[in-house]
N, C-alpha and C. Protein backbone atom coordinates (compact mmCIF):
# COMPACT_ATOMS: atom_id res chain seq x y z
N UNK A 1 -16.52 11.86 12.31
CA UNK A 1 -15.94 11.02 11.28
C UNK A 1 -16.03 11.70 9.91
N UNK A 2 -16.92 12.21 9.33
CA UNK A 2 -17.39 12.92 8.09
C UNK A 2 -16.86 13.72 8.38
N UNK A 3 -16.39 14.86 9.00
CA UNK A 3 -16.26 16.25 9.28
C UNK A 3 -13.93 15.75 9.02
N UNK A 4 -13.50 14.86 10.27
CA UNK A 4 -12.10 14.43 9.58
C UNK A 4 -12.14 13.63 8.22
N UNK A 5 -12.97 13.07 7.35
CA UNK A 5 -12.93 12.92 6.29
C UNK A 5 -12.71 13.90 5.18
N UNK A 6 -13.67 14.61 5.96
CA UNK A 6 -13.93 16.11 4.36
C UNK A 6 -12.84 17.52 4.74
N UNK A 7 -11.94 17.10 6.06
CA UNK A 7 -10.99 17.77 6.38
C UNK A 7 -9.52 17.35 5.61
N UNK A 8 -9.76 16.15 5.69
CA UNK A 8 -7.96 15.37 5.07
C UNK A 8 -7.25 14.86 5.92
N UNK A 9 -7.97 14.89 7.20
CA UNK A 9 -7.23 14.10 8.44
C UNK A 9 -7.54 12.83 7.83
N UNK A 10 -8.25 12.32 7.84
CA UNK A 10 -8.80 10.76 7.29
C UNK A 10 -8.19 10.43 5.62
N UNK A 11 -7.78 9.22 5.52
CA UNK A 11 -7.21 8.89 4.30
C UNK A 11 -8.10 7.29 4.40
N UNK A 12 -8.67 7.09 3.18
CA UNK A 12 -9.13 5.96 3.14
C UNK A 12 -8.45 5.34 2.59
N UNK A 13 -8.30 4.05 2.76
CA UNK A 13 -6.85 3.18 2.56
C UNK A 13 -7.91 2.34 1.91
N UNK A 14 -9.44 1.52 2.00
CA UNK A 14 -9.80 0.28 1.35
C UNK A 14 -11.44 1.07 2.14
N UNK A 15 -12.55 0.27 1.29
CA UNK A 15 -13.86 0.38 1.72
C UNK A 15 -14.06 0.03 3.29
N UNK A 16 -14.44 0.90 3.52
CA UNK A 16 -14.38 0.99 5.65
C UNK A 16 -13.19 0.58 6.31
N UNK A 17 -11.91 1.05 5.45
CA UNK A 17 -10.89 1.02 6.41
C UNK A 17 -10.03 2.33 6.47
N UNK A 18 -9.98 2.86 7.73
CA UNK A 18 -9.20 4.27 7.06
C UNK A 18 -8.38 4.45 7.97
N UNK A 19 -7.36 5.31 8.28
CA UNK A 19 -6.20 5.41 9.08
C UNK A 19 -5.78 7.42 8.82
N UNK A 20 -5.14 7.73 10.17
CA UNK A 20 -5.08 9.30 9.72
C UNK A 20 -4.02 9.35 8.76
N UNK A 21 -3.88 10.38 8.18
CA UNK A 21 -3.38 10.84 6.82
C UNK A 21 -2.11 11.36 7.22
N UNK A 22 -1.42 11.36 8.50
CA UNK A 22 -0.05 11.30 8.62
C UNK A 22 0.57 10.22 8.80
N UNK A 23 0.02 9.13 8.96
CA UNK A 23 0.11 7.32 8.68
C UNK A 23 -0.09 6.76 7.37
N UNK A 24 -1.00 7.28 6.52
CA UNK A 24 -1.38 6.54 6.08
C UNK A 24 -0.41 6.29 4.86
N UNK A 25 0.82 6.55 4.90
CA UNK A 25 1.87 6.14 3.71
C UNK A 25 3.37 5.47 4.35
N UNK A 26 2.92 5.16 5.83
CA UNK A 26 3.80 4.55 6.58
C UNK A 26 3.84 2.47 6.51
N UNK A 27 4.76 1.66 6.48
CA UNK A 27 4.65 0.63 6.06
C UNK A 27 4.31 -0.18 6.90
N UNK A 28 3.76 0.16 8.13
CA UNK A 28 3.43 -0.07 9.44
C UNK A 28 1.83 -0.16 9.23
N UNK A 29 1.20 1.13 8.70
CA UNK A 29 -0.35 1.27 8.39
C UNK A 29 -0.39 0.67 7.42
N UNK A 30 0.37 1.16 6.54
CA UNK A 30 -0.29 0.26 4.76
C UNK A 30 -0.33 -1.79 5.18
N UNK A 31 0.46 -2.16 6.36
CA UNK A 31 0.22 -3.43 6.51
C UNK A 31 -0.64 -4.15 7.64
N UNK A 32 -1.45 -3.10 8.35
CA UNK A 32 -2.62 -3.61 9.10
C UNK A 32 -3.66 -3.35 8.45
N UNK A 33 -3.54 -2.17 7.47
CA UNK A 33 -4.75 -1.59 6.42
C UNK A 33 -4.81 -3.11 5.95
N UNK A 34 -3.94 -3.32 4.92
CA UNK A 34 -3.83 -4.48 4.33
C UNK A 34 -4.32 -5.99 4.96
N UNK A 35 -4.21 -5.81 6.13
CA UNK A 35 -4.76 -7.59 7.18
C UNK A 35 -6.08 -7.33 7.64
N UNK A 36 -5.97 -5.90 8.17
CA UNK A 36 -7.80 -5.39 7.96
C UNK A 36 -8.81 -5.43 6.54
N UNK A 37 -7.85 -5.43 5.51
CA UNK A 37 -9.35 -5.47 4.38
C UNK A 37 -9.59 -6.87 4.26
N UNK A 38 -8.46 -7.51 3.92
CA UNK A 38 -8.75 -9.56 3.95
C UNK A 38 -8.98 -9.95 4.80
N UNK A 39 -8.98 -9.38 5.90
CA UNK A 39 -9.76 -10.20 7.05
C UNK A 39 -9.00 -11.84 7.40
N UNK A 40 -10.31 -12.53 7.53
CA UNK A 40 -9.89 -14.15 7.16
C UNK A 40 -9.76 -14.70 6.04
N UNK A 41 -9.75 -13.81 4.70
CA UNK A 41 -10.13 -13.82 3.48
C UNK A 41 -8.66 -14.45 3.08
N UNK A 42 -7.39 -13.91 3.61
CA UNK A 42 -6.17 -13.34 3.38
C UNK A 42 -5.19 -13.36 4.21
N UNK A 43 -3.69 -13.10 3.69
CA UNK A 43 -2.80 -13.06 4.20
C UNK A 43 -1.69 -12.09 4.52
N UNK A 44 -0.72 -11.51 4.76
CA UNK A 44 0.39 -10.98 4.32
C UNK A 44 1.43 -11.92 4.23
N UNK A 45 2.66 -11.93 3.44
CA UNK A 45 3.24 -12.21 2.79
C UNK A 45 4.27 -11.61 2.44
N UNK A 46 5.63 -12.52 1.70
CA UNK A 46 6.92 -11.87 1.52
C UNK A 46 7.09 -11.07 2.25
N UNK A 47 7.99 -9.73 1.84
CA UNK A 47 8.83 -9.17 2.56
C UNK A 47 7.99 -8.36 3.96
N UNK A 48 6.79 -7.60 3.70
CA UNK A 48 6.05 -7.45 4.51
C UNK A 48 5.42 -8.22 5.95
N UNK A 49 5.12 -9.75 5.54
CA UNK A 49 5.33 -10.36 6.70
C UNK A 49 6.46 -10.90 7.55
N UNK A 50 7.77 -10.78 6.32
CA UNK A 50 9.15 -10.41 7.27
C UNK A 50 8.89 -9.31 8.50
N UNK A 51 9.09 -8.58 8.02
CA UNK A 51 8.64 -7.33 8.73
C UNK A 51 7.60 -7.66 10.03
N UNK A 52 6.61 -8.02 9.91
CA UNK A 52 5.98 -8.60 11.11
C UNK A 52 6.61 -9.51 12.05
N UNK A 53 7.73 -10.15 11.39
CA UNK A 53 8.27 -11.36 12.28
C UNK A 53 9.44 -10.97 12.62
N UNK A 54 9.75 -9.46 12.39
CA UNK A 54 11.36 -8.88 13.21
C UNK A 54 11.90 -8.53 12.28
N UNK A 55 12.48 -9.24 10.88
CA UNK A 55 13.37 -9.07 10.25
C UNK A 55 13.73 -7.81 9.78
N UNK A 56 14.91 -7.29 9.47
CA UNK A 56 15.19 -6.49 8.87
C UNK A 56 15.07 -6.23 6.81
N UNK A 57 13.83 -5.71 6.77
CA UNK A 57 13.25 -5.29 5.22
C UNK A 57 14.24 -3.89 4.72
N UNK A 58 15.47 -3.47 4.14
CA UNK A 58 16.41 -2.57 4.14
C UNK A 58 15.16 -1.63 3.37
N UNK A 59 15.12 -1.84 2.09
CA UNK A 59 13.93 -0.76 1.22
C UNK A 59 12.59 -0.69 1.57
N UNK A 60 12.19 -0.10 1.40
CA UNK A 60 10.58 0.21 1.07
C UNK A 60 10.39 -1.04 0.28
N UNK A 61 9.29 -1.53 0.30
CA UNK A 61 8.25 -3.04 -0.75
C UNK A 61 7.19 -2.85 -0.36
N UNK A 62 6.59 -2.94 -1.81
CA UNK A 62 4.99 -2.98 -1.68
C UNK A 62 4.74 -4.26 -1.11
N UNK A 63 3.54 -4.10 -0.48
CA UNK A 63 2.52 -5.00 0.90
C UNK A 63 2.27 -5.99 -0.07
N UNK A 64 2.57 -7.58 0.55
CA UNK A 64 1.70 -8.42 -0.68
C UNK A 64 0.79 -9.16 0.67
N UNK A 65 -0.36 -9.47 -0.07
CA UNK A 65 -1.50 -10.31 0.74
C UNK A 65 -1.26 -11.47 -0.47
N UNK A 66 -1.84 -12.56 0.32
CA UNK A 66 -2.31 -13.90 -0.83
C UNK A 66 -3.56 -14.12 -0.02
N UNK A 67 -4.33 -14.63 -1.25
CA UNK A 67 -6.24 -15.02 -0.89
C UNK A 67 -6.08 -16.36 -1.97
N UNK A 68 -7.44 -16.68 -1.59
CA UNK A 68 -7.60 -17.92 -2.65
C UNK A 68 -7.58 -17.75 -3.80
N UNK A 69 -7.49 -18.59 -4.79
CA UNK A 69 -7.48 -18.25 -6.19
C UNK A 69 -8.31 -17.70 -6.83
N UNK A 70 -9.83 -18.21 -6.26
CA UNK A 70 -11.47 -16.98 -6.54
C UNK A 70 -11.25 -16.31 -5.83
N UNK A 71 -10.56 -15.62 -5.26
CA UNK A 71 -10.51 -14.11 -4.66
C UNK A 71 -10.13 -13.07 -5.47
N UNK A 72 -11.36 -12.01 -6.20
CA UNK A 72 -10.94 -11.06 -7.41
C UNK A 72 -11.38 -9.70 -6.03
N UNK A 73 -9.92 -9.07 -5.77
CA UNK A 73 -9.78 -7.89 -5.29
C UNK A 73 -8.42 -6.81 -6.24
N UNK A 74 -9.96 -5.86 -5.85
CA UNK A 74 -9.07 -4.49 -6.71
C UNK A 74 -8.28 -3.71 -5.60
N UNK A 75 -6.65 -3.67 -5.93
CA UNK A 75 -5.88 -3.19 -4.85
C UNK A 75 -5.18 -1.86 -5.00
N UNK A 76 -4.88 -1.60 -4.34
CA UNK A 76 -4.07 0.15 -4.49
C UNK A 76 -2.64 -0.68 -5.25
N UNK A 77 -1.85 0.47 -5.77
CA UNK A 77 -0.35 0.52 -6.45
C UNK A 77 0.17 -0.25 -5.23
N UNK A 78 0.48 0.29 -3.96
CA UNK A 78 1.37 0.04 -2.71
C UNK A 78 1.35 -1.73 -2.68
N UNK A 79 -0.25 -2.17 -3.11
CA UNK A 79 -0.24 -3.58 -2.34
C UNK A 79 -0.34 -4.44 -3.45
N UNK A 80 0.30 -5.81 -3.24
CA UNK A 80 0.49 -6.74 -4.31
C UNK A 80 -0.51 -7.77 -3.63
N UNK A 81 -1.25 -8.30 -4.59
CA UNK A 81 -2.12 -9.62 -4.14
C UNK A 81 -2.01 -10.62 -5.05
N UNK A 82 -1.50 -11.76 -4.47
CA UNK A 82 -1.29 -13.17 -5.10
C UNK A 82 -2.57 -14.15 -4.88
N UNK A 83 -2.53 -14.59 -5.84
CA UNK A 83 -3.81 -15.40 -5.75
C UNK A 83 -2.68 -17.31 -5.68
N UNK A 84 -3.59 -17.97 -4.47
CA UNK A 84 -2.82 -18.96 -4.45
C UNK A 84 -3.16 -20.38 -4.82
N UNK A 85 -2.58 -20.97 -5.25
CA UNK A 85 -2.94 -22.47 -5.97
C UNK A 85 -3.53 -23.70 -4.69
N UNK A 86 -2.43 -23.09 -3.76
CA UNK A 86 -2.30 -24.07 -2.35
C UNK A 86 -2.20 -23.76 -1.39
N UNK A 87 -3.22 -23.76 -0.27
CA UNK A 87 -3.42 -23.04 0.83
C UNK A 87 -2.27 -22.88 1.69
N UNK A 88 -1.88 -22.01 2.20
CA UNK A 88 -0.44 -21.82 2.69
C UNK A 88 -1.12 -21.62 4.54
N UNK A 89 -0.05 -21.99 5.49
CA UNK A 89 -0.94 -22.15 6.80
C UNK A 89 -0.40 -20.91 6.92
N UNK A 90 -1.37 -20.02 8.12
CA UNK A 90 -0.90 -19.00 8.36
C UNK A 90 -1.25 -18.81 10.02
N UNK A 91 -1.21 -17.39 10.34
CA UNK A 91 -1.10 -17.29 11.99
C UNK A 91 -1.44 -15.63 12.30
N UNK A 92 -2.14 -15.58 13.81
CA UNK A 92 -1.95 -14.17 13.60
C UNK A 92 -0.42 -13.69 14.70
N UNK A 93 0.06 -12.86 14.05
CA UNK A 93 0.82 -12.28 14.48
C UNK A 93 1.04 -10.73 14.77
N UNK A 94 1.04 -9.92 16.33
CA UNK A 94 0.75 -8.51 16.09
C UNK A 94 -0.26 -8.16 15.89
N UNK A 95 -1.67 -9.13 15.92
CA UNK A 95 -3.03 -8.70 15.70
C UNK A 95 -2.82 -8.71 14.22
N UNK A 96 -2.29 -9.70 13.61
CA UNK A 96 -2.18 -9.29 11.80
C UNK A 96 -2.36 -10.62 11.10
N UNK A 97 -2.93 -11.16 10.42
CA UNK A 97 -2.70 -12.54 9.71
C UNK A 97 -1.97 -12.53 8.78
N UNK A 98 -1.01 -13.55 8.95
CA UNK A 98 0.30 -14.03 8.59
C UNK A 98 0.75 -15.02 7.83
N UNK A 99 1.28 -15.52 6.60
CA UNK A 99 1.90 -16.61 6.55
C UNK A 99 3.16 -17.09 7.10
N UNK A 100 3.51 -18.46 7.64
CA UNK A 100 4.13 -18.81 8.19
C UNK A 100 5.25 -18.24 7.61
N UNK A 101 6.35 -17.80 8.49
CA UNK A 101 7.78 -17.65 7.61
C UNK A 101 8.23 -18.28 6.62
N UNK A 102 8.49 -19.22 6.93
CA UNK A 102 9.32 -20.08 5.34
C UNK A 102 8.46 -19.97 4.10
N UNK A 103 7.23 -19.26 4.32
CA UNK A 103 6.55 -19.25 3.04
C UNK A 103 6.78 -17.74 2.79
N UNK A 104 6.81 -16.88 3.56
CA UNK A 104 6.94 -15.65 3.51
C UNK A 104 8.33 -15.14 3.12
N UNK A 105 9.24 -15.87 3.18
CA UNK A 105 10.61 -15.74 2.43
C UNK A 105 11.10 -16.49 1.33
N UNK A 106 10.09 -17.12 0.98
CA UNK A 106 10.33 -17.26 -0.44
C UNK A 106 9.47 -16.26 -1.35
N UNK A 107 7.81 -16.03 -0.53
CA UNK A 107 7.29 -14.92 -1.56
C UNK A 107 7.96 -14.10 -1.77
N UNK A 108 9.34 -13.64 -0.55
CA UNK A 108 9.83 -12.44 -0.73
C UNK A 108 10.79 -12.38 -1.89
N UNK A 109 11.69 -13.85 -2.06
CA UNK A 109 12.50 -13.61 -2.79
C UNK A 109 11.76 -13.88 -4.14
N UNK A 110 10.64 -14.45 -4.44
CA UNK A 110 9.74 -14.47 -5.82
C UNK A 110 9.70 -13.03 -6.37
N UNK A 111 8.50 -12.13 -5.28
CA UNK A 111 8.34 -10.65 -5.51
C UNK A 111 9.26 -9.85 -5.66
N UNK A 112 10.22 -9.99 -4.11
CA UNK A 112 11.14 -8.30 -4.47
C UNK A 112 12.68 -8.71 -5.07
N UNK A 113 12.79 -10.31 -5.35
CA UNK A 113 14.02 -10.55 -6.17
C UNK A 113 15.11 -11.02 -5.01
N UNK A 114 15.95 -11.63 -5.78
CA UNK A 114 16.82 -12.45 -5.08
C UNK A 114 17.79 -11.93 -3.96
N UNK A 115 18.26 -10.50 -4.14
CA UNK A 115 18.67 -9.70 -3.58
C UNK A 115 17.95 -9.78 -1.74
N UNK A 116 16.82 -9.23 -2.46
CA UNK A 116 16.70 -9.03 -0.53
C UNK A 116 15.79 -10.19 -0.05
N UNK A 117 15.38 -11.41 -1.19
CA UNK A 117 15.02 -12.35 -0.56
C UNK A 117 16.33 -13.21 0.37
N UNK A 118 17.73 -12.75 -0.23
CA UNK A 118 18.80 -13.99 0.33
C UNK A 118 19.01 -13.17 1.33
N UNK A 119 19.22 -11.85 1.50
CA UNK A 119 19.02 -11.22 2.68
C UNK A 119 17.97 -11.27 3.75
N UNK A 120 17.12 -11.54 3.54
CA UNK A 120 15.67 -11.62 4.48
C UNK A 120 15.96 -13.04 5.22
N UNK A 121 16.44 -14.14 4.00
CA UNK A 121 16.51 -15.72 4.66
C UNK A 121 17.94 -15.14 5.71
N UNK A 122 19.03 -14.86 4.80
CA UNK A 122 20.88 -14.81 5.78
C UNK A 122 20.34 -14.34 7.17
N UNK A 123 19.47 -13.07 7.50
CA UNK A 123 18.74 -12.74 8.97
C UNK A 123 18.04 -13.76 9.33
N UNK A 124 17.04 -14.34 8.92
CA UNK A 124 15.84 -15.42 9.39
C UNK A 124 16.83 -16.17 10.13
N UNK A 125 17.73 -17.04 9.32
CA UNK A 125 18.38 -18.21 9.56
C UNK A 125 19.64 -17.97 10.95
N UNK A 126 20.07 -16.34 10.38
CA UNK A 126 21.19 -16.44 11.57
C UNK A 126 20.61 -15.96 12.74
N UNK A 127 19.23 -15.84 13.01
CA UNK A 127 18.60 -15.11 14.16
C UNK A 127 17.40 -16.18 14.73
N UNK A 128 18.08 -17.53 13.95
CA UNK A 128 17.10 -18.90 14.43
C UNK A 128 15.62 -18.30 14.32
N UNK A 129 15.31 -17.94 13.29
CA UNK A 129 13.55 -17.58 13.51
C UNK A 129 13.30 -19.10 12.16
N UNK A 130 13.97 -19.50 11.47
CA UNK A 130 13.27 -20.65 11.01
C UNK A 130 15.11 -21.30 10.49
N UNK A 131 14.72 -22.52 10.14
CA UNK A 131 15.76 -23.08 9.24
C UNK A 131 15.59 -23.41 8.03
N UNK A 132 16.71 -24.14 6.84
CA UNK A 132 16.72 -23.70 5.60
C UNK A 132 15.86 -24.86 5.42
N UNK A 133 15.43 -26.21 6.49
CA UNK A 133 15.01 -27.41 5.87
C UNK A 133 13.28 -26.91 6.09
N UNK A 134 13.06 -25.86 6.79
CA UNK A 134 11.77 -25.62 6.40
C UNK A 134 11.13 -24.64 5.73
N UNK A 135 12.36 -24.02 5.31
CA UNK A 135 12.06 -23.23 4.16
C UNK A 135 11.72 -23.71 2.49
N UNK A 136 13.36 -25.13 2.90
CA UNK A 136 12.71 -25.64 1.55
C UNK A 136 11.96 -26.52 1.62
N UNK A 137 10.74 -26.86 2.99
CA UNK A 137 9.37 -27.73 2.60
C UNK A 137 8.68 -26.70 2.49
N UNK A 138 8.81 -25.69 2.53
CA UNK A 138 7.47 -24.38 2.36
C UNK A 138 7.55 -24.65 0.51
N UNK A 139 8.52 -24.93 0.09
CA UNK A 139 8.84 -24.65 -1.63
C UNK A 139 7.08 -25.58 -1.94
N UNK A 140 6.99 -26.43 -1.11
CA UNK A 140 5.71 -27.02 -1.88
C UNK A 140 4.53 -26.19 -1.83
N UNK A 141 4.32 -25.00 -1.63
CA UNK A 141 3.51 -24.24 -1.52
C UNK A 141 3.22 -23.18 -2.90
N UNK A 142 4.72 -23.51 -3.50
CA UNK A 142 5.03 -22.45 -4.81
C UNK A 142 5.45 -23.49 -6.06
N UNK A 143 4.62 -23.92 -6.43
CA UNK A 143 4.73 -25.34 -7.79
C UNK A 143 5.43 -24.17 -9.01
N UNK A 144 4.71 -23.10 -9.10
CA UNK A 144 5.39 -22.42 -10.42
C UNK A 144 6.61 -21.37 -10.05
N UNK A 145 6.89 -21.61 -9.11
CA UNK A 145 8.59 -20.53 -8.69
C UNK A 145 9.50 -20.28 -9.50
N UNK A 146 9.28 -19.03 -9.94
CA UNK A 146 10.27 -18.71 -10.92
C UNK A 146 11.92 -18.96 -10.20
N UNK A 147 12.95 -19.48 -10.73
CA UNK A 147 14.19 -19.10 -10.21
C UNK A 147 14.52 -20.01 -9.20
N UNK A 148 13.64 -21.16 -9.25
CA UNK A 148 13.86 -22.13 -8.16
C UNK A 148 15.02 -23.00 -7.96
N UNK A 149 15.74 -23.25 -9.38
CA UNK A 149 16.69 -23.87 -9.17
C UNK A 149 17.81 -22.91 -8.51
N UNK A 150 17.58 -21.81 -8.90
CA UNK A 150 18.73 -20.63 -8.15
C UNK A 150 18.80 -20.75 -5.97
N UNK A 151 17.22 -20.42 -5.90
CA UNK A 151 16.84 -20.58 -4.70
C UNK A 151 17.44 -22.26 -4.16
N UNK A 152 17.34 -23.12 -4.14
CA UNK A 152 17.58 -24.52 -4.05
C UNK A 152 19.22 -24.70 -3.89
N UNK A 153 20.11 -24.11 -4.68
CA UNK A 153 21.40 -23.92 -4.89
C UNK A 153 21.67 -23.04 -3.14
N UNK A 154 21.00 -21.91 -3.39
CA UNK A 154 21.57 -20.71 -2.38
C UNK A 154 20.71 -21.70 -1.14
N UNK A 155 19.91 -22.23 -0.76
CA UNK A 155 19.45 -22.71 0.57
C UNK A 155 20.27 -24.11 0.51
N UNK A 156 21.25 -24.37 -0.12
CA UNK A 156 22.03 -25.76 0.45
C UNK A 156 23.66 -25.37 0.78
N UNK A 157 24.22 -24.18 0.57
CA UNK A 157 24.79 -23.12 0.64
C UNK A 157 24.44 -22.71 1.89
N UNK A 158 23.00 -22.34 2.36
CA UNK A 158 22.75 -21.88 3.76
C UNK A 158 23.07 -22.85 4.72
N UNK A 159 22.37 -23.56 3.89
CA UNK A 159 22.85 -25.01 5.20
C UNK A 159 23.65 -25.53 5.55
N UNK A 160 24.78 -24.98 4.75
CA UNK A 160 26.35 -25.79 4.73
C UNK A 160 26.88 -24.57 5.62
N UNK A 161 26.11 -23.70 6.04
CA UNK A 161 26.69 -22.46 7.02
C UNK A 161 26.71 -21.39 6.54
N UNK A 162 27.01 -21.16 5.19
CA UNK A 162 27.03 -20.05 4.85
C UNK A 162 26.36 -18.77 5.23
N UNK A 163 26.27 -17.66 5.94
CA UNK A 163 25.35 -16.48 6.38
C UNK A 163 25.86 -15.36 6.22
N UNK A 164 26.59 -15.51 5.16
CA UNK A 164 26.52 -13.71 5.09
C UNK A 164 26.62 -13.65 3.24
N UNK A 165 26.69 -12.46 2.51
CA UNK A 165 26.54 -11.87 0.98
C UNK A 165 27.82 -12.58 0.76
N UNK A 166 29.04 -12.11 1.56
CA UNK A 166 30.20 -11.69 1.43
C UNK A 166 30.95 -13.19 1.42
N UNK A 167 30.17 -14.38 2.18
CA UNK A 167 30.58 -16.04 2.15
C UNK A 167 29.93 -16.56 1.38
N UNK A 168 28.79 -15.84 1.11
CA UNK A 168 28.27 -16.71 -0.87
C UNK A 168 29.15 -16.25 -1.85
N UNK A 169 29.17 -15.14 -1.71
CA UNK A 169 30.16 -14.54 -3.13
C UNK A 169 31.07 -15.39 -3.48
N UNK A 170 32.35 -15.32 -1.77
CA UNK A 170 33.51 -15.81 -1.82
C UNK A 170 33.00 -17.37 -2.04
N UNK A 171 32.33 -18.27 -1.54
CA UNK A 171 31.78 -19.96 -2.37
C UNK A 171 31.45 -19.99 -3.79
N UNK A 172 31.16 -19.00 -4.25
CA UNK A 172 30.51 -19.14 -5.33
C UNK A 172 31.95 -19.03 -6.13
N UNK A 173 32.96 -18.29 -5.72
CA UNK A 173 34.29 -18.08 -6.68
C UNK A 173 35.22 -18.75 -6.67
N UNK A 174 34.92 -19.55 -6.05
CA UNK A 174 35.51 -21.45 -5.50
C UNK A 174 35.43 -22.21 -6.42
């Protein structure tokens, strides 16, 4: 262990968690690193726990975990940690702890922006992994949501069928 440490095979990702150093900048490791340091402490979240649940994530996004609100952790650049007001239910999934989807696609569209949050839901929704009416009861999980009235607009839009960029655009120019 010391000997691949002081070689560079070993990359330490968090205090006693480490992964080899041809992984360890892959979004696959950076998000079990990430469910391995919070433990039961924690979650993953937004676009990252997309990613656990199938969806298609098009860019690179930094890893977000959420912990309780007294949870003060110092995190690498890669990983975002939200501290949360209201316990959000979660699950393991993949050997990984999870927040439920509908909460995990709205962190996404909070964090990585509206863009690939309406993309993350247009897959969720047209691939039946959740619907828009429990996406918008997850909203009670996020009291300060930036952009909510935007989100609220685009998930009644989903529900009226809409699933693709290209049938919001064209509704929206209606």
């Amino acid at each position: 262990f010391d000997q691949a440490k002081a070689s560079g095979t070993l990359s330490e990702m968090f205090l006693d968690v480490y992964a080899h150093s041809t992984w360890a900048h892959t979004d696959d490791t950076r998000r079990a690193a990430a469910s391995a340091w919070v433990g039961g402490r924690g979650a993953l979240s937004g676009a990252a726990a997309c990613a656990i649940y199938g969806l298609v994530v098009k860019e690179k996004q930094r890893v977000t975990i959420v912990v309780g609100h007294a949870q003060r952790l110092k995190a690498p650049s890669w990983l975002r940690v939200r501290h949360l007001t209201r316990t959000m239910p979660t699950l393991v999934r993949n050997d990984l702890g999870v927040v439920v989807l509908p909460a995990a696609l709205i962190q996404a569209w909070w964090d990585e922006g509206v863009e690939v949050g309406r993309d993350l839901m247009f897959d969720a929704v047209r691939r039946r992994r959740t619907t828009t009416s429990r996406i918008i009861d997850a909203l009670k999980y996020f009291p300060r949501l930036s952009n909510r009235k935007e989100l609220l607009r685009f998930l009644s839009q989903l529900s009226n069928g809409i699933r693709s960029f290209l049938e919001d655009l064209a509704d929206s120019l209606v």
